[in-house]
N, C-alpha and C. Protein backbone atom coordinates (compact mmCIF):
# COMPACT_ATOMS: atom_id res chain seq x y z
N UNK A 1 17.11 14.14 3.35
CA UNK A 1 16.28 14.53 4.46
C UNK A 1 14.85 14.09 4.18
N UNK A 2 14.21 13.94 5.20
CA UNK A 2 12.87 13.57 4.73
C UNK A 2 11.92 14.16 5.10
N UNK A 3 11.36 14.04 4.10
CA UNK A 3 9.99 15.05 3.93
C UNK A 3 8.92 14.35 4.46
N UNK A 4 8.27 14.76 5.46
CA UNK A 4 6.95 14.83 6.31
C UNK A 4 5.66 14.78 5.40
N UNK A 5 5.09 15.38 4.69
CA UNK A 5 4.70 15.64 3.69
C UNK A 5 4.36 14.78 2.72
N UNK A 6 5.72 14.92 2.61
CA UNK A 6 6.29 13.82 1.03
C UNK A 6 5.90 12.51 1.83
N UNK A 7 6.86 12.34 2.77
CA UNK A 7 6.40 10.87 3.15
C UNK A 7 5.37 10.21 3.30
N UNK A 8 4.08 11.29 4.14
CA UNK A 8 2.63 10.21 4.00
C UNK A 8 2.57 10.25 2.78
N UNK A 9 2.48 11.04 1.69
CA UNK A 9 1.99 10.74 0.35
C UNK A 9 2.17 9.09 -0.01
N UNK A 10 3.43 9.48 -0.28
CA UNK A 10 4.37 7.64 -0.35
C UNK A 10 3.47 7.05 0.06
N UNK A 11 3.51 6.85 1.36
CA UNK A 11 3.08 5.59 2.47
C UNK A 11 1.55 5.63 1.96
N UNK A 12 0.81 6.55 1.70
CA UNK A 12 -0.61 6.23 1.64
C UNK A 12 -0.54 6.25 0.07
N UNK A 13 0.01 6.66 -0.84
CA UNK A 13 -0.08 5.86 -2.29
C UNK A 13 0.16 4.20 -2.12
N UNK A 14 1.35 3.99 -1.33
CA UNK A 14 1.61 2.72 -1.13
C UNK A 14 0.53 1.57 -1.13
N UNK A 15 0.07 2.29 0.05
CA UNK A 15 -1.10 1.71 0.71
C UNK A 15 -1.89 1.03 -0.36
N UNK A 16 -3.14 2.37 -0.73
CA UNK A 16 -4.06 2.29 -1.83
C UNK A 16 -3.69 1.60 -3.02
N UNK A 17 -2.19 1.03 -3.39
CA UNK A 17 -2.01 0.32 -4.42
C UNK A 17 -2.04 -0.82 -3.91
N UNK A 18 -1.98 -1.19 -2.50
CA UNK A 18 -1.68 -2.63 -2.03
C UNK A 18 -2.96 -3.48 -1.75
N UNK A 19 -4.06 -2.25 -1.96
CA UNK A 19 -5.29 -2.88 -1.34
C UNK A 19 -5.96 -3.43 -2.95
N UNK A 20 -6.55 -4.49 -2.66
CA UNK A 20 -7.35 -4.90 -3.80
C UNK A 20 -8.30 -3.84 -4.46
N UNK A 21 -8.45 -3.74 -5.64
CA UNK A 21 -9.76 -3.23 -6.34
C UNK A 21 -11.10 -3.63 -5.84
N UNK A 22 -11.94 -3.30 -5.58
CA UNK A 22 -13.57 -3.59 -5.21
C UNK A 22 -14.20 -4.85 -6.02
N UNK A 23 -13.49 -4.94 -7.45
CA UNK A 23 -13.92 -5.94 -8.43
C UNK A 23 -13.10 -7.19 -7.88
N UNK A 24 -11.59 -7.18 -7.02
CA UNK A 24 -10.72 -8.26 -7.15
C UNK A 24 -10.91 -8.75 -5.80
N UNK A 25 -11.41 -9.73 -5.90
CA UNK A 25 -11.80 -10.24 -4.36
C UNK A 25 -10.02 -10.62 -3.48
N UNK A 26 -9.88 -10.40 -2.47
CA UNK A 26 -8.64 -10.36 -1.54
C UNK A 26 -8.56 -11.47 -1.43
N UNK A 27 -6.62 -11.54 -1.37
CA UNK A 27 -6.03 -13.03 -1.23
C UNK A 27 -6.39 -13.40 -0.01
N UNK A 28 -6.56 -14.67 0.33
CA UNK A 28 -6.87 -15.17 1.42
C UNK A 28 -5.88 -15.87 1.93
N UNK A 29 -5.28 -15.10 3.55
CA UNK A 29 -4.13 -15.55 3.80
C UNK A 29 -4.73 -16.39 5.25
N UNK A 30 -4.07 -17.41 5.65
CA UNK A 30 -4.15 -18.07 6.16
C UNK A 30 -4.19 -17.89 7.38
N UNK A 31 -5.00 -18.49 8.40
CA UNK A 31 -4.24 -17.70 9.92
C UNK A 31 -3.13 -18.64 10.67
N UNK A 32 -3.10 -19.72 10.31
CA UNK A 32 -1.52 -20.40 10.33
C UNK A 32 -1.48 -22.00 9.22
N UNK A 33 -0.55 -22.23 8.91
CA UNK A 33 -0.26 -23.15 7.99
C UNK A 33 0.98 -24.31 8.92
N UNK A 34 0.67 -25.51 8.04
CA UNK A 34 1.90 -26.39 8.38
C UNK A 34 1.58 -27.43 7.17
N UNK A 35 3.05 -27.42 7.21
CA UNK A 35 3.83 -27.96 5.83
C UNK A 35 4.24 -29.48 6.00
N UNK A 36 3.93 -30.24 5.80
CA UNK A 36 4.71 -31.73 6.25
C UNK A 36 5.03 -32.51 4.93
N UNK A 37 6.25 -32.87 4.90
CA UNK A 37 6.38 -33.84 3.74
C UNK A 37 7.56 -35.15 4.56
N UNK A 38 6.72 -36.40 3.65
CA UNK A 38 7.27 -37.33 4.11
C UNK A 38 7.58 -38.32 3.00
N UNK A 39 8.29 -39.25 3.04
CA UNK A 39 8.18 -40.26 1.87
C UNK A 39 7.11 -41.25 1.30
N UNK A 40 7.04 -41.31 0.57
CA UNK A 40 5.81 -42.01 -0.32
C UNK A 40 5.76 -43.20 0.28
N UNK A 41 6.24 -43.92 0.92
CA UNK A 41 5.90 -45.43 2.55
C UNK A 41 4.76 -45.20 2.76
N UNK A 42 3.71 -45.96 2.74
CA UNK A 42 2.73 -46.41 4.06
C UNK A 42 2.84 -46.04 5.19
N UNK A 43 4.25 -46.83 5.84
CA UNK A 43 4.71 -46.17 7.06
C UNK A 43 4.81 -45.35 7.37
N UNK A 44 5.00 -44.16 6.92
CA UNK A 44 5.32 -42.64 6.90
C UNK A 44 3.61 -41.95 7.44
N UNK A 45 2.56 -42.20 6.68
CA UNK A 45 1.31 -41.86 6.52
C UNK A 45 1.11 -41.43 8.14
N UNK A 46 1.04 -42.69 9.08
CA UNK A 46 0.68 -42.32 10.37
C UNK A 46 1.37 -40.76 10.84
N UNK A 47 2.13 -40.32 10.12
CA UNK A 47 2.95 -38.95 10.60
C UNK A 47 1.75 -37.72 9.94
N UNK A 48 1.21 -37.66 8.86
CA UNK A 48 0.34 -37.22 8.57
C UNK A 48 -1.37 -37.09 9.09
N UNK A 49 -1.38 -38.45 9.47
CA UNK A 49 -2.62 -38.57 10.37
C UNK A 49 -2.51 -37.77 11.80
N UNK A 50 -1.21 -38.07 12.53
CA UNK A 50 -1.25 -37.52 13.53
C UNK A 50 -1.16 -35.98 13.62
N UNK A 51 -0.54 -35.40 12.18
CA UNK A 51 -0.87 -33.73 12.29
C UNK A 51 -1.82 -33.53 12.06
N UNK A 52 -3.00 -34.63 11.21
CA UNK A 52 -4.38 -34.09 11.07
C UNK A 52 -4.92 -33.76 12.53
N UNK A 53 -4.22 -35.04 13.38
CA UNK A 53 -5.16 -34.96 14.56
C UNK A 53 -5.08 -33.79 15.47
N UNK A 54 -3.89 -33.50 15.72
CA UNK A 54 -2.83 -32.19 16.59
C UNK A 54 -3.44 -30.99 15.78
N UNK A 55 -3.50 -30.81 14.36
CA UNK A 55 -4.07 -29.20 14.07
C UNK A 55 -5.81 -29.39 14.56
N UNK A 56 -6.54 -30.38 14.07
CA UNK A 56 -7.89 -30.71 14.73
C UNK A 56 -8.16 -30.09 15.98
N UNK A 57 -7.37 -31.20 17.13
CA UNK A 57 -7.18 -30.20 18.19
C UNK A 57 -6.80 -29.10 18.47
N UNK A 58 -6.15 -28.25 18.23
CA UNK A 58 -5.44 -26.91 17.83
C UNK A 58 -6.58 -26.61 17.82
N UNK A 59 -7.71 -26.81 16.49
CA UNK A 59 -8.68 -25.64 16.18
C UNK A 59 -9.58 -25.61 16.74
N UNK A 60 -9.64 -26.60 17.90
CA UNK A 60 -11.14 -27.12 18.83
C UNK A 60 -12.29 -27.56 18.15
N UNK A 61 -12.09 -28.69 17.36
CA UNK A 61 -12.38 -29.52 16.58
C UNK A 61 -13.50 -30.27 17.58
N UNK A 62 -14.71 -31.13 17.05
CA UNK A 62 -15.35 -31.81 17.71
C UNK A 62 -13.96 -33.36 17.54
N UNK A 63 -14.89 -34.34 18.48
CA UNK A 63 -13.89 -35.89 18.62
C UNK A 63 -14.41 -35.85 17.19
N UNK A 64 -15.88 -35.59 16.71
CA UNK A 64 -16.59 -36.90 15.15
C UNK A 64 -15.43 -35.78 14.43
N UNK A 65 -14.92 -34.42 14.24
CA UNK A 65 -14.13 -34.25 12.83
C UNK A 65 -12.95 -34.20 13.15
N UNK A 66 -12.30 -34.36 14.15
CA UNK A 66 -11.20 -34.59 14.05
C UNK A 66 -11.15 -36.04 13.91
N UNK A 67 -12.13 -36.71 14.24
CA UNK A 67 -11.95 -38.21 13.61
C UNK A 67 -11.59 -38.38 11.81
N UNK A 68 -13.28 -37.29 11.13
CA UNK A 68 -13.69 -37.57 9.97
C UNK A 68 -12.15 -36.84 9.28
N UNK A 69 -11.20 -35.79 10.10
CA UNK A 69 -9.97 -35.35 9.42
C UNK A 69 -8.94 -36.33 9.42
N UNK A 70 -8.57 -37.39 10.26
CA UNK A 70 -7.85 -37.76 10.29
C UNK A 70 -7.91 -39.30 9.24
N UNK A 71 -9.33 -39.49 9.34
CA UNK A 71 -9.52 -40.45 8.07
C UNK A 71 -9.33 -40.09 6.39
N UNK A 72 -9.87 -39.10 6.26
CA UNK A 72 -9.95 -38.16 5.37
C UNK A 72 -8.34 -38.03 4.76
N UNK A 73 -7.56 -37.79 5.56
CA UNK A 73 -5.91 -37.43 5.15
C UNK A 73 -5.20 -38.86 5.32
N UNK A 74 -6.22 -40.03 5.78
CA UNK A 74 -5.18 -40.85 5.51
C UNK A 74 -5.73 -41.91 4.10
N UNK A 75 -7.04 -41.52 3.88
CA UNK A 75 -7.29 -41.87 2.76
C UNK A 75 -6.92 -41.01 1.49
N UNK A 76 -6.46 -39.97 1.75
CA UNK A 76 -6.14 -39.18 0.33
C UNK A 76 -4.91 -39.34 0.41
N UNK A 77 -4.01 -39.81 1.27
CA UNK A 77 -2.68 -40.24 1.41
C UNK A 77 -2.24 -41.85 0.47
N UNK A 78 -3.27 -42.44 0.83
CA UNK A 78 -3.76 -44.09 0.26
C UNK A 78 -3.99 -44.07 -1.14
N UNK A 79 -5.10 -42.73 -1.51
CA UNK A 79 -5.12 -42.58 -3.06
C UNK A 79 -4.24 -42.64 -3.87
N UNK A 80 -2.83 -42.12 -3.25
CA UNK A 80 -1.66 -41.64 -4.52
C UNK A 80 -0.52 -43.09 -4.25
N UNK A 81 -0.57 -43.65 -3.08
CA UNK A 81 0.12 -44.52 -2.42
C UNK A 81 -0.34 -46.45 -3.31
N UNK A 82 -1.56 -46.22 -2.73
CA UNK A 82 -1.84 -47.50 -3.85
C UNK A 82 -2.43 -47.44 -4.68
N UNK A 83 -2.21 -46.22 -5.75
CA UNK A 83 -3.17 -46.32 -7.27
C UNK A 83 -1.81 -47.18 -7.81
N UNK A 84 -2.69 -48.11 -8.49
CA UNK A 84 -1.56 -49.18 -9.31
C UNK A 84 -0.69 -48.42 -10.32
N UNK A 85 -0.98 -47.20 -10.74
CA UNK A 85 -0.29 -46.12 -11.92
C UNK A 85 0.68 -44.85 -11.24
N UNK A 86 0.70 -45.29 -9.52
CA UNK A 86 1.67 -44.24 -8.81
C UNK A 86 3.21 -44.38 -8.84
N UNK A 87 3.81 -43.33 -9.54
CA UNK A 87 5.20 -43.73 -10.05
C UNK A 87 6.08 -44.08 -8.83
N UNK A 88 6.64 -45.33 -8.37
CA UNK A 88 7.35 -45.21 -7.07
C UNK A 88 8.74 -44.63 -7.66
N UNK A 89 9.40 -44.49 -8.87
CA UNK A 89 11.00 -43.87 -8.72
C UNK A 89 10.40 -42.04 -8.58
N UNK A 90 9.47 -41.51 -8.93
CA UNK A 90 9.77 -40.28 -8.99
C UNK A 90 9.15 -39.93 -7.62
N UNK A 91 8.30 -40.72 -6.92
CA UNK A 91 7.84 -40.45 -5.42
C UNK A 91 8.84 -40.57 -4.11
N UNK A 92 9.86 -41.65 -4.24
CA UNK A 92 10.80 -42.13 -4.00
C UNK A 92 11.84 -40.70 -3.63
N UNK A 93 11.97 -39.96 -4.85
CA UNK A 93 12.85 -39.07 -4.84
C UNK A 93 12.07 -37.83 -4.74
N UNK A 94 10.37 -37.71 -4.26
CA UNK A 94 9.93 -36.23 -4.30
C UNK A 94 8.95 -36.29 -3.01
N UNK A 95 8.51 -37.86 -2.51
CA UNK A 95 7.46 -37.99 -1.79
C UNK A 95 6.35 -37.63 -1.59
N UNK A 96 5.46 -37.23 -0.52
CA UNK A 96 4.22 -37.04 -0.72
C UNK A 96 4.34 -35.51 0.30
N UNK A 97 3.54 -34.68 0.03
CA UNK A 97 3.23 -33.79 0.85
C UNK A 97 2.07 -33.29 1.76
N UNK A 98 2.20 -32.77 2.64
CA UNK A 98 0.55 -32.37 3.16
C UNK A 98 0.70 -30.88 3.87
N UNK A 99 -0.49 -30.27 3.04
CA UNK A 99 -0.32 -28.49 3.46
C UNK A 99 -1.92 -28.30 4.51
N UNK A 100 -1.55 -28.34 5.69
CA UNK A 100 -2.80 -27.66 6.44
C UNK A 100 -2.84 -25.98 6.66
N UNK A 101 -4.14 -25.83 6.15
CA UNK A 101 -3.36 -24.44 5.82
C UNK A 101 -5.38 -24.18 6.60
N UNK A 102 -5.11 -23.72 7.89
CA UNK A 102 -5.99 -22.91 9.02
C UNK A 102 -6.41 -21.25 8.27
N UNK A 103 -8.24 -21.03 7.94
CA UNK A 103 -8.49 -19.59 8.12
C UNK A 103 -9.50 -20.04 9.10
N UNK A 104 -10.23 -18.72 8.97
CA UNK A 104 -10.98 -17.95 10.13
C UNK A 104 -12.22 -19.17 10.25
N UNK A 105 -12.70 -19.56 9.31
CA UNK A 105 -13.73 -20.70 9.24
C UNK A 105 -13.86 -21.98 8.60
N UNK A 106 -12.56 -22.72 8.26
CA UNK A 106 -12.45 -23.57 7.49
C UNK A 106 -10.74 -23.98 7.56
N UNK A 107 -10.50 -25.20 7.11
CA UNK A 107 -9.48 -25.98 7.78
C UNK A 107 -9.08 -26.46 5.81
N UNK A 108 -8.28 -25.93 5.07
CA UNK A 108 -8.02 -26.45 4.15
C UNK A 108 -6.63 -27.20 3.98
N UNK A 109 -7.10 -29.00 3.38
CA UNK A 109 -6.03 -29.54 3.48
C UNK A 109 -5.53 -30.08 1.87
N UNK A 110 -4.58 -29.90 1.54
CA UNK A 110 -4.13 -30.59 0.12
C UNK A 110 -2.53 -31.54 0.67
N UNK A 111 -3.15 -32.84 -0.31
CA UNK A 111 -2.30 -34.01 -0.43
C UNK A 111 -1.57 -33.72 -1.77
N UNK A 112 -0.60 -34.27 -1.71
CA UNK A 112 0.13 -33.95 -3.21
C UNK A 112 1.39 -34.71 -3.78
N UNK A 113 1.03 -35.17 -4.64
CA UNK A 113 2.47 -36.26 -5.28
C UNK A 113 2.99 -35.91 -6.04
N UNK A 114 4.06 -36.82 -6.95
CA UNK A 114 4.49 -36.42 -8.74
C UNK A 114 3.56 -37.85 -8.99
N UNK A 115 2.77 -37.37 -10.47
CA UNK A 115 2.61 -38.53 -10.33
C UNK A 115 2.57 -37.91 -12.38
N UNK A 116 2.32 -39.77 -13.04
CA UNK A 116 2.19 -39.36 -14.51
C UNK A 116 0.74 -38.45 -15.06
N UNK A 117 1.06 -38.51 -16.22
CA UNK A 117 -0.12 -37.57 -17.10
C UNK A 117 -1.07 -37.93 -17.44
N UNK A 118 -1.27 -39.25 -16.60
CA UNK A 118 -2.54 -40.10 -17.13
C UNK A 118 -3.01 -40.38 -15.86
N UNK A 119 -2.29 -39.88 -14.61
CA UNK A 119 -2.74 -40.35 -13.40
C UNK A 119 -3.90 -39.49 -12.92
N UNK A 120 -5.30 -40.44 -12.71
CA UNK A 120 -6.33 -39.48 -12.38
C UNK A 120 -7.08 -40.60 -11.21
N UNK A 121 -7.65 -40.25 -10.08
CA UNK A 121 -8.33 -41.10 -8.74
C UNK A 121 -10.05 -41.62 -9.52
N UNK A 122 -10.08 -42.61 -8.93
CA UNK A 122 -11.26 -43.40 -9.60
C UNK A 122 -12.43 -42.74 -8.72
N UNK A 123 -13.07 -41.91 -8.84
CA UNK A 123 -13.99 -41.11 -8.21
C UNK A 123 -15.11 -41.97 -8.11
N UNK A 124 -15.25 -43.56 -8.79
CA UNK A 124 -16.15 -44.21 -8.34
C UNK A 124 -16.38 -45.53 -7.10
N UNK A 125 -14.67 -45.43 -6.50
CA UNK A 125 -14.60 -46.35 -5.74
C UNK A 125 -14.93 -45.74 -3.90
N UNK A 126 -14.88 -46.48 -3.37
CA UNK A 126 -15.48 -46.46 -2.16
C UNK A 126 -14.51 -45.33 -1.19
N UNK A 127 -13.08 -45.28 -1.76
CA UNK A 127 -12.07 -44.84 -1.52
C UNK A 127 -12.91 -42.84 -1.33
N UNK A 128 -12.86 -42.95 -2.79
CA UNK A 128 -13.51 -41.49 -3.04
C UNK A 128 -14.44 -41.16 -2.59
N UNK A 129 -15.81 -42.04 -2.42
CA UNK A 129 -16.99 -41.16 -1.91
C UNK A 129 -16.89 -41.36 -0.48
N UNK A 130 -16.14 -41.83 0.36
CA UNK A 130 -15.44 -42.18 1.63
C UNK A 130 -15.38 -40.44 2.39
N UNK A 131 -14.39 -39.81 0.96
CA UNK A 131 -13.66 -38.93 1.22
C UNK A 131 -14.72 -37.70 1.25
N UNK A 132 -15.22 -38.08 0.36
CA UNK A 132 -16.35 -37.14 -0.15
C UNK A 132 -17.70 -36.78 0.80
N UNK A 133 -17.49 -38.03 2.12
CA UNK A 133 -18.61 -37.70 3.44
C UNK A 133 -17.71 -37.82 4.36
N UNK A 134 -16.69 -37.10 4.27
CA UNK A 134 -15.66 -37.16 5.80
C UNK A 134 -15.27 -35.29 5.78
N UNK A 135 -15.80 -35.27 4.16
CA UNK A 135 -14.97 -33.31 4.46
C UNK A 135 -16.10 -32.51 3.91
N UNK A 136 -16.26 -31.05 3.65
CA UNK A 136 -17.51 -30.62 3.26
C UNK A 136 -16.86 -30.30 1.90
N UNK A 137 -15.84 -30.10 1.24
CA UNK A 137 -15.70 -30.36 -0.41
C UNK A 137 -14.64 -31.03 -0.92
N UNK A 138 -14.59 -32.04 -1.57
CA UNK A 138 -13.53 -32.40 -2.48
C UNK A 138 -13.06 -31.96 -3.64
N UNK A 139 -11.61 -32.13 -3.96
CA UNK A 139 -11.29 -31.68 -5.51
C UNK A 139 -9.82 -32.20 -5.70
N UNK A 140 -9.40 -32.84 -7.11
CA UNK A 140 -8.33 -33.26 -7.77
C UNK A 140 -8.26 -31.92 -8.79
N UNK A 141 -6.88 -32.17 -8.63
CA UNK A 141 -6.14 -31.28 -9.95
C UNK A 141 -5.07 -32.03 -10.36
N UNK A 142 -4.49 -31.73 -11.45
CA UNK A 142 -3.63 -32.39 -11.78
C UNK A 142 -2.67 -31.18 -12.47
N UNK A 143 -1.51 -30.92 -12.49
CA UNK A 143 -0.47 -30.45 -13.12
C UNK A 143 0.77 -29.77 -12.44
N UNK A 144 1.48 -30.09 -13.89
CA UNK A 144 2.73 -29.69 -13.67
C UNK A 144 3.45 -30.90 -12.77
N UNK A 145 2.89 -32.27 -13.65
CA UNK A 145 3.54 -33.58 -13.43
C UNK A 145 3.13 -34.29 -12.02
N UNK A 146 2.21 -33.16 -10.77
CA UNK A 146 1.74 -33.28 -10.03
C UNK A 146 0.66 -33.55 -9.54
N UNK A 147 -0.22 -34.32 -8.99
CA UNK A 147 -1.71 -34.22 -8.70
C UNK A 147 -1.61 -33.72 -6.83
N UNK A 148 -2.82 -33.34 -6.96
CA UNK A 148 -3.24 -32.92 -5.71
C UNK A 148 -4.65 -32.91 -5.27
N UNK A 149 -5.08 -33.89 -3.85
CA UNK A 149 -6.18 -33.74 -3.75
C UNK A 149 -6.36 -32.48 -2.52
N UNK A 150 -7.74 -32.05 -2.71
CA UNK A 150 -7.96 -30.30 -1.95
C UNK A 150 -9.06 -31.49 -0.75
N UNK A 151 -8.72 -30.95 0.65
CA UNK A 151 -10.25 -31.53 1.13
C UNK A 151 -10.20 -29.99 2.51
N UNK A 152 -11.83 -29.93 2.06
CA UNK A 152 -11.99 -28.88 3.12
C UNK A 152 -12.86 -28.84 4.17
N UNK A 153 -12.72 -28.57 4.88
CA UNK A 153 -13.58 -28.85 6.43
C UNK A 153 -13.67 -27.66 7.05
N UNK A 154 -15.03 -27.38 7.13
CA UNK A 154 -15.69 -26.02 7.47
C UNK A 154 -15.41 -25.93 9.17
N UNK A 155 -14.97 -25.24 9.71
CA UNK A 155 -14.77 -25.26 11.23
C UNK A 155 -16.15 -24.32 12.10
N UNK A 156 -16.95 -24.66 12.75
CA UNK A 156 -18.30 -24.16 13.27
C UNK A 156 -17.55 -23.57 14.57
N UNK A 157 -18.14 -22.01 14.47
CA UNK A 157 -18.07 -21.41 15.96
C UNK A 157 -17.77 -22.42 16.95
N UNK A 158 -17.40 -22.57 18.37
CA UNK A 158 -17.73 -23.35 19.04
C UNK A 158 -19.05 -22.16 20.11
N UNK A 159 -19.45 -23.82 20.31
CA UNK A 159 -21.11 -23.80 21.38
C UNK A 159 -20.17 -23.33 22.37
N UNK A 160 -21.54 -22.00 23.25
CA UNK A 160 -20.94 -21.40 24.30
C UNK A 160 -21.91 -22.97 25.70
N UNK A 161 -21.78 -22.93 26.44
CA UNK A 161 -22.17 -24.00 27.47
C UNK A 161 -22.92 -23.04 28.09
């Protein structure tokens, strides 16, 4: 039988354990995400550009960043695609991925391959600082046999008319 009583206790211990500590800043969940993976092709890429363009619009994007997004994801697509050190048998069989992942003020996108342990993007070619004035932050990581580039694009209120 259940206890009235008993039960808010539960539910509001529940609670208070679910909420972050004051010191632990809160996970930041997304207000919608999309997942696309395609094969490591060239050809394939335009499928990625065009979700840059479709979530862009989605978020009521100006034309200049949904432009600067859709360049942006097809050059960090290009990074892992023609670095001369991009493994084609293990891409072949794992491809490339792209996570748009929508919050409240910012549009975060990560590209992502298998790639080797020595594979790192030449941050001095035209490729990179390309990337680096198309989004408001860049970042590579590398692990767990994987690299991934982060690019993020701050989304501005829109102007009332």
């Amino acid at each position: 039988m259940w206890d009235e009583k008993a039960g808010d206790a539960r539910t509001r211990n529940a609670v208070e354990r679910s909420r972050p500590a004051r010191d632990e800043p809160a996970e930041r969940v997304p207000v919608s995400e999309v997942f696309l993976e395609i094969p490591a092709d060239r050809l394939y890429v335009v499928l990625a550009r065009s979700a840059a363009v479709h979530i862009g619009a989605v978020l009521k994007l100006g034309v200049t960043d949904v432009t600067d997004l859709r360049l942006a994801v097809d050059e960090a697509c290009a990074m892992f695609l023609l670095h001369p050190a991009f493994p084609q048998s293990a891409a072949a069989e794992h491809g490339l991925s792209c996570r748009f992942e929508a919050y409240e003020r910012e549009l975060l996108v990560t590209v992502r391959a298998p790639v080797p342990a020595d594979f790192a993007p030449d941050t001095d070619t035209i490729g990179w600082i390309m990337l680096g004035a198309l989004v408001d932050d860049l970042s590579w990581k590398h692990a767990d046999g994987y690299g991934t580039v982060s690019l993020l694009k701050r989304i501005e209120a829109p102007k009332e008319l």
